[in-house]
C-alpha atoms as a PDB file:
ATOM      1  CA  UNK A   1      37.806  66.799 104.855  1.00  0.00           C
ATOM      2  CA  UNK A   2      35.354  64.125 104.579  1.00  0.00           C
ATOM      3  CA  UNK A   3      36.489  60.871 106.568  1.00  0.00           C
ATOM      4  CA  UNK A   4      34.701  58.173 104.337  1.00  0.00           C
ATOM      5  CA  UNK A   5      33.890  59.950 100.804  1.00  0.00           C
ATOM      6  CA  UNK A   6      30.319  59.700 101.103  1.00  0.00           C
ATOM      7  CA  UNK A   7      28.737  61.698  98.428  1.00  0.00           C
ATOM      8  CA  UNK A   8      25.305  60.188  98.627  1.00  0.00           C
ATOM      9  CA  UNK A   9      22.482  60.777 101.006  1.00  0.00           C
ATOM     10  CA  UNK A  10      21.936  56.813 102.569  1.00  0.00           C
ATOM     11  CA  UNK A  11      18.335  58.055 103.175  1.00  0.00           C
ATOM     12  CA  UNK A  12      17.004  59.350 100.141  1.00  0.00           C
ATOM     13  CA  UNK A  13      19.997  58.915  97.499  1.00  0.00           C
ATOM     14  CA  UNK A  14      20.384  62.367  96.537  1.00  0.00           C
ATOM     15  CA  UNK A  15      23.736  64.205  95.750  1.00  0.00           C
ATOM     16  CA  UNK A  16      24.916  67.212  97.513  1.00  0.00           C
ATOM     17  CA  UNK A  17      25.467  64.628 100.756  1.00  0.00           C
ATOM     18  CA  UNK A  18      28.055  66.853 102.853  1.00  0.00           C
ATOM     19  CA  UNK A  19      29.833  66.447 105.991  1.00  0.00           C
ATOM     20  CA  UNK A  20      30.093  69.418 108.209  1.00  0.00           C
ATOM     21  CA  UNK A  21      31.789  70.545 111.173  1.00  0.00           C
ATOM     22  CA  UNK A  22      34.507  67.867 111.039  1.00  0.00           C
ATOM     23  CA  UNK A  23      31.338  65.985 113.299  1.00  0.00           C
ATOM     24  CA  UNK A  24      28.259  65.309 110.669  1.00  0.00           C
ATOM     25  CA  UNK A  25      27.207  64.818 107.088  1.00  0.00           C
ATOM     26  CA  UNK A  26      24.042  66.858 106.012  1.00  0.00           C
ATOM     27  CA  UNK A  27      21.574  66.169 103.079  1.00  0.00           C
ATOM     28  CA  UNK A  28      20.788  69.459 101.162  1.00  0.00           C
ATOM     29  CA  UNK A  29      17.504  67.326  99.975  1.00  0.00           C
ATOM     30  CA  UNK A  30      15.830  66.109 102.782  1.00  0.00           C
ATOM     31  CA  UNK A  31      17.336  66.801 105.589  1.00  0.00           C
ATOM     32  CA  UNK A  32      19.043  63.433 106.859  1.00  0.00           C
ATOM     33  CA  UNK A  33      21.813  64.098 109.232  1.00  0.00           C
ATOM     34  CA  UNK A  34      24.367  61.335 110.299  1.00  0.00           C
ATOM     35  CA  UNK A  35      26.790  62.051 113.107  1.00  0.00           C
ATOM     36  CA  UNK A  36      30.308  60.735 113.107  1.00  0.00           C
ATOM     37  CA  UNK A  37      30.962  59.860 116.913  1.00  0.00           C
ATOM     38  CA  UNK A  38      33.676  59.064 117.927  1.00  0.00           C
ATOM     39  CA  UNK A  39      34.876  55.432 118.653  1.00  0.00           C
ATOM     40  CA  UNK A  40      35.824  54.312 122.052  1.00  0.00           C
ATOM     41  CA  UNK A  41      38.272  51.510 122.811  1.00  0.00           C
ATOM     42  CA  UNK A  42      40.302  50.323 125.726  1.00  0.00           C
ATOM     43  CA  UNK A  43      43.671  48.731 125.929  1.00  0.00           C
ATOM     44  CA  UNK A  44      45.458  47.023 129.063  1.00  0.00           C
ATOM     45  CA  UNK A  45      49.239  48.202 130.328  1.00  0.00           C
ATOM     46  CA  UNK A  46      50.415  44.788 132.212  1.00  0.00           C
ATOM     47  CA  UNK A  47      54.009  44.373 133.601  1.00  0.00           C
ATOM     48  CA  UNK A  48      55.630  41.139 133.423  1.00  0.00           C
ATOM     49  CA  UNK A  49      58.819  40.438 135.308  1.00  0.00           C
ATOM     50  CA  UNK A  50      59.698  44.357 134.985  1.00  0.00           C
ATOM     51  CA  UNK A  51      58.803  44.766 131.526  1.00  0.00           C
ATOM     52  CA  UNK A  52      55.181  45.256 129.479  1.00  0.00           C
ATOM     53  CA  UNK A  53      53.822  43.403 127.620  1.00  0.00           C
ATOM     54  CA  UNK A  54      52.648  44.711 123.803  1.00  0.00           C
ATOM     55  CA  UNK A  55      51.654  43.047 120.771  1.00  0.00           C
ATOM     56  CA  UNK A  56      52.718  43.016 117.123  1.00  0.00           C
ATOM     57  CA  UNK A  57      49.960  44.152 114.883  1.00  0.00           C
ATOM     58  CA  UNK A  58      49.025  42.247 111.942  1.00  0.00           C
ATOM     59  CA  UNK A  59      46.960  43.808 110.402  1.00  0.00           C
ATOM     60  CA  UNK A  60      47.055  47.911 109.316  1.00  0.00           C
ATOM     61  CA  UNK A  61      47.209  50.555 110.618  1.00  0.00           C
ATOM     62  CA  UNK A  62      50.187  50.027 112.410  1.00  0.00           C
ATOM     63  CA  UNK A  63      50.752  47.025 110.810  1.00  0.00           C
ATOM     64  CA  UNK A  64      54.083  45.571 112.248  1.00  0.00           C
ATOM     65  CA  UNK A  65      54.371  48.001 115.286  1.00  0.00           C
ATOM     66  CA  UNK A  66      53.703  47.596 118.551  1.00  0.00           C
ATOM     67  CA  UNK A  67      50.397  47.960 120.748  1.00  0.00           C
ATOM     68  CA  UNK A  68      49.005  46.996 123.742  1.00  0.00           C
ATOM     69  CA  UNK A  69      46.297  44.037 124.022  1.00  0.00           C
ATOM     70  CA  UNK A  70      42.957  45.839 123.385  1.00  0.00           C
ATOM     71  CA  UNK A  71      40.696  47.107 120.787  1.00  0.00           C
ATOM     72  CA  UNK A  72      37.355  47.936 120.329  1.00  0.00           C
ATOM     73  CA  UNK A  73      34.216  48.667 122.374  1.00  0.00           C
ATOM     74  CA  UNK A  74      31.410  46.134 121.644  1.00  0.00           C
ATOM     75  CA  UNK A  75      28.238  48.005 121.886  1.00  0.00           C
ATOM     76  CA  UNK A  76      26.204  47.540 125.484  1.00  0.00           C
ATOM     77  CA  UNK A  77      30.192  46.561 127.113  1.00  0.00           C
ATOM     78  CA  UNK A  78      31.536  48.024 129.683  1.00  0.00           C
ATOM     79  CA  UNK A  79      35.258  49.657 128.879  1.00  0.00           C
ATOM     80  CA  UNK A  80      36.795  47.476 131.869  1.00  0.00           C
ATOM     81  CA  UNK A  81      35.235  44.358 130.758  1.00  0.00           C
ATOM     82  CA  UNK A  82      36.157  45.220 126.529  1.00  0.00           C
ATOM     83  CA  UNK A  83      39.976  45.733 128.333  1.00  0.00           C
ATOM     84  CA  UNK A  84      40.149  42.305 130.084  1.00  0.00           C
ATOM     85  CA  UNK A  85      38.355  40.072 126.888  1.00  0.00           C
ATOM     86  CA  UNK A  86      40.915  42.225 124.636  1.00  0.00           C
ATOM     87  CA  UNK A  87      43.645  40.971 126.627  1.00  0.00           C
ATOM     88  CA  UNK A  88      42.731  37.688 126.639  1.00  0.00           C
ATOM     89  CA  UNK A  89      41.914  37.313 123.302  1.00  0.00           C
ATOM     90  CA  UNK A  90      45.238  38.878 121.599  1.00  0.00           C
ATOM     91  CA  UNK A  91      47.824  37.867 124.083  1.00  0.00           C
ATOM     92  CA  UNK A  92      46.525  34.732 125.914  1.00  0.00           C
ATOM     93  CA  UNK A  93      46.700  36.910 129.312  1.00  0.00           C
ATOM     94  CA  UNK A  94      43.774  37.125 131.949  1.00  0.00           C
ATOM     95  CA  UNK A  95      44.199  39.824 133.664  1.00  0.00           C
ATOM     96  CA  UNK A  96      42.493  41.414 137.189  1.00  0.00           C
ATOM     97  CA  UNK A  97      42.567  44.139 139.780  1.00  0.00           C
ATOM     98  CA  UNK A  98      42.116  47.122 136.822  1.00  0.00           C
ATOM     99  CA  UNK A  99      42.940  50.985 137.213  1.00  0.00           C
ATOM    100  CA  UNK A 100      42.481  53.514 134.752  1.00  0.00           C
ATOM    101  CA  UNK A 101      45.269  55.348 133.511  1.00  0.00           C
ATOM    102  CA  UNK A 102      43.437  57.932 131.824  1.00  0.00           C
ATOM    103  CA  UNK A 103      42.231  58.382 127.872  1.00  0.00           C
ATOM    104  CA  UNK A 104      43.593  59.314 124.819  1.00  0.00           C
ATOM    105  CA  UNK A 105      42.020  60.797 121.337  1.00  0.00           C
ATOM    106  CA  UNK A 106      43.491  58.995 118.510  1.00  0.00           C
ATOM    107  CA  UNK A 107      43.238  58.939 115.026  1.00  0.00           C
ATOM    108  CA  UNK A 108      42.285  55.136 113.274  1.00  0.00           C
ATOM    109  CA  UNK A 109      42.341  54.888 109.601  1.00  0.00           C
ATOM    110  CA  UNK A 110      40.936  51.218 108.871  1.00  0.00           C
ATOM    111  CA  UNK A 111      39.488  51.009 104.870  1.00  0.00           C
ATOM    112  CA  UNK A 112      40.006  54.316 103.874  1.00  0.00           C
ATOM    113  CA  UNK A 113      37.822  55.746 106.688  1.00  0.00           C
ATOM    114  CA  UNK A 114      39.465  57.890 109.297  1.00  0.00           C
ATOM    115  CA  UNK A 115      37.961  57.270 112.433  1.00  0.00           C
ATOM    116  CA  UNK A 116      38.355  59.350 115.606  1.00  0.00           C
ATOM    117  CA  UNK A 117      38.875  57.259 118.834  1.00  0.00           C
ATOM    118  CA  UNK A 118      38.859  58.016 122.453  1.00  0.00           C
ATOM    119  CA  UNK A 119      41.049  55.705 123.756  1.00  0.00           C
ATOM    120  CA  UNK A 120      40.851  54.565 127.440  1.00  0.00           C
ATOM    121  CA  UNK A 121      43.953  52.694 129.020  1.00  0.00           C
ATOM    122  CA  UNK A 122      43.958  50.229 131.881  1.00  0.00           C
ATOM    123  CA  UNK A 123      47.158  48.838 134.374  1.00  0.00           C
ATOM    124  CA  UNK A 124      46.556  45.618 135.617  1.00  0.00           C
ATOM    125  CA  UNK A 125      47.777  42.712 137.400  1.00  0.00           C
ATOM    126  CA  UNK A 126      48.236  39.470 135.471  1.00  0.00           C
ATOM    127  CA  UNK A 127      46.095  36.684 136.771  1.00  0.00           C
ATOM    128  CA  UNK A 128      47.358  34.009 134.380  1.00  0.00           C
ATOM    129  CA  UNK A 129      50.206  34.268 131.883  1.00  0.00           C
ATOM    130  CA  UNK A 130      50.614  31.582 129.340  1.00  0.00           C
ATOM    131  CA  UNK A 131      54.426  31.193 127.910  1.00  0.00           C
ATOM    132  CA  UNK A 132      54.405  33.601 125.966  1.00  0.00           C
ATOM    133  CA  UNK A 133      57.291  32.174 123.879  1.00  0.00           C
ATOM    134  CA  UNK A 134      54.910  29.238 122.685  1.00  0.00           C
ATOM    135  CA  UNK A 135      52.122  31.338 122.840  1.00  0.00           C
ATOM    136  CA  UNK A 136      50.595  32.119 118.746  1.00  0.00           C
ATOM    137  CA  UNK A 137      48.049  34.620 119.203  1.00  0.00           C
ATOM    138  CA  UNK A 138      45.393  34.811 116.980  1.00  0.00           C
ATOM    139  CA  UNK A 139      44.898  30.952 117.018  1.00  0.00           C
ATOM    140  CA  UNK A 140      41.518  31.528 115.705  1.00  0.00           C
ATOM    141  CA  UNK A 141      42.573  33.095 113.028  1.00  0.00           C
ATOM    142  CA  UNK A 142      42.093  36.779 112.325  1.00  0.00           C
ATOM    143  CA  UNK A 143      45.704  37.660 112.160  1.00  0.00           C
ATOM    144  CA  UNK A 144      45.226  41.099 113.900  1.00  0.00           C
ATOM    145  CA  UNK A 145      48.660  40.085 116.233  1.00  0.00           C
ATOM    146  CA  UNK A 146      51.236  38.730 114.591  1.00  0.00           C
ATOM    147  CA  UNK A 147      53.342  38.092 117.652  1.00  0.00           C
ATOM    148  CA  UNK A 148      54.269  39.617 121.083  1.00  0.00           C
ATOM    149  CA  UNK A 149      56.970  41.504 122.458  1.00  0.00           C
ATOM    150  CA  UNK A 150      57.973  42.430 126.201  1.00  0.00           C
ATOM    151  CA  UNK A 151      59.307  46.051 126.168  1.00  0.00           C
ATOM    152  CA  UNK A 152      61.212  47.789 128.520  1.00  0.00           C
ATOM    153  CA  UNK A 153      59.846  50.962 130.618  1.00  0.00           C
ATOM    154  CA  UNK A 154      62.657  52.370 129.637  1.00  0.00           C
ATOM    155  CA  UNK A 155      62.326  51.780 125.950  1.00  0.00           C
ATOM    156  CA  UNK A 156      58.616  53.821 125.708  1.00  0.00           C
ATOM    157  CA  UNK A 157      60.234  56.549 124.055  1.00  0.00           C
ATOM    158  CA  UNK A 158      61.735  55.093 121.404  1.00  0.00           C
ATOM    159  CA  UNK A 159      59.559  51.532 121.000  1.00  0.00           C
ATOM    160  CA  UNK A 160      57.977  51.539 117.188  1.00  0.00           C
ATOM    161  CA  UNK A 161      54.420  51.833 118.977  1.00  0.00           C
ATOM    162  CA  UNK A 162      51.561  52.493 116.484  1.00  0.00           C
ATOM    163  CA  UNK A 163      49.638  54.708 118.172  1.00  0.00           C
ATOM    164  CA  UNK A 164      50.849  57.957 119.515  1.00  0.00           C
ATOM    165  CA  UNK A 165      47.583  57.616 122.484  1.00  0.00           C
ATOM    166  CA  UNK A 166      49.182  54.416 123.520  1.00  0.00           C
ATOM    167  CA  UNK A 167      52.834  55.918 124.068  1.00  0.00           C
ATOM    168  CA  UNK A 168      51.139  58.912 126.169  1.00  0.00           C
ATOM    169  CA  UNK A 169      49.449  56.607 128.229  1.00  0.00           C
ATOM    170  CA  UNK A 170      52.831  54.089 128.765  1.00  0.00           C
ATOM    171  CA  UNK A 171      54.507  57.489 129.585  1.00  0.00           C
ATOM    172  CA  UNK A 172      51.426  58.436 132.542  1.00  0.00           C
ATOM    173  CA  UNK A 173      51.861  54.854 133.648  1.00  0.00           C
ATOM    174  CA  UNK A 174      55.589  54.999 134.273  1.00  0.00           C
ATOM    175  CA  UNK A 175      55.743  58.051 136.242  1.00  0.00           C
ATOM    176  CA  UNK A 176      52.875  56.856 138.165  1.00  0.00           C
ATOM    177  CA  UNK A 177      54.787  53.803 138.528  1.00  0.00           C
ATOM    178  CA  UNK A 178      57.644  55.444 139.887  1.00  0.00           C
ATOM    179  CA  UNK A 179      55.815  57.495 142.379  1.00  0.00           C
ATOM    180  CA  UNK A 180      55.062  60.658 140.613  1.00  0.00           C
END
């Protein structure tokens, strides 16, 4: 399966541009090759009076479930610091004192492309939380969050959470939490 449709070689225009290997597409013509790496993002688990905090996408995939605050890896950014500007930027929340949970593949379909992600989760300690009932994420206006929502650790199971990577790594946190 091809994740994007591309047909034609971006170097040279010819037909016959194929993807291989689930990893690469090839041009029969001249040659080009053009890997498809995989995307890395990083996403934050913070607990607030006993429950954690997650987001309401806006925007698909996902659009309406929940996530945690995070997202993409700018190029030449750290993961930690891409985890702490994602939290502050879609829930209001700085956040400090980080520890990995661990990572996650994922698939991302944005556009008709599927992307595959490697996605690296975060606990940490909330430095500064706004109230959260007047807070309107997304001020700026990209409508990515379309609200947030405090879940229960009990609730992980069963919370509509988009992404499958982001349930395993709730699941990690709260045994860890509770001393497994």
């Amino acid at each position: 399966m091809d994740p994007a449709g591309l047909r034609f070689c971006p170097r040279c225009g010819a037909g016959g541009y194929g993807y291989h290997d689930g990893k690469f597409w090839r041009c029969d013509s001249c040659g080009f090759r053009h890997y498809h790496n995989v995307a890395a993002s990083a996403s934050v688990i913070v607990e607030i009076g006993g429950r954690v905090l997650t987001v309401v996408r806006g925007k698909d995939p996902g659009k309406g479930l929940l996530s945690l605050p995070g997202g993409f890896i700018d190029p030449d950014e750290r993961a930690e610091d891409a985890a702490v500007r994602e939290c502050r930027e879609e829930a209001g929340v700085d956040v400090t004192d980080l520890s990995f949970v661990g990572s996650w593949p994922n698939d991302y379909e944005y556009g008709s492309v599927l992307y595959k992600t490697c996605d690296l989760y975060f606990s940490a300690r909330a430095a500064y939380v706004p109230r959260l009932e007047a807070h309107r994420p997304e001020a700026h206006g990209s409508g990515e969050v379309a609200g947030i929502e405090l879940i229960d650790p009990e609730d992980i199971e069963s919370a509509p959470i988009a992404f499958e990577s982001a349930r395993r790594a709730l699941l990690a946190w709260r045994l860890r939490a509770r001393g497994h």
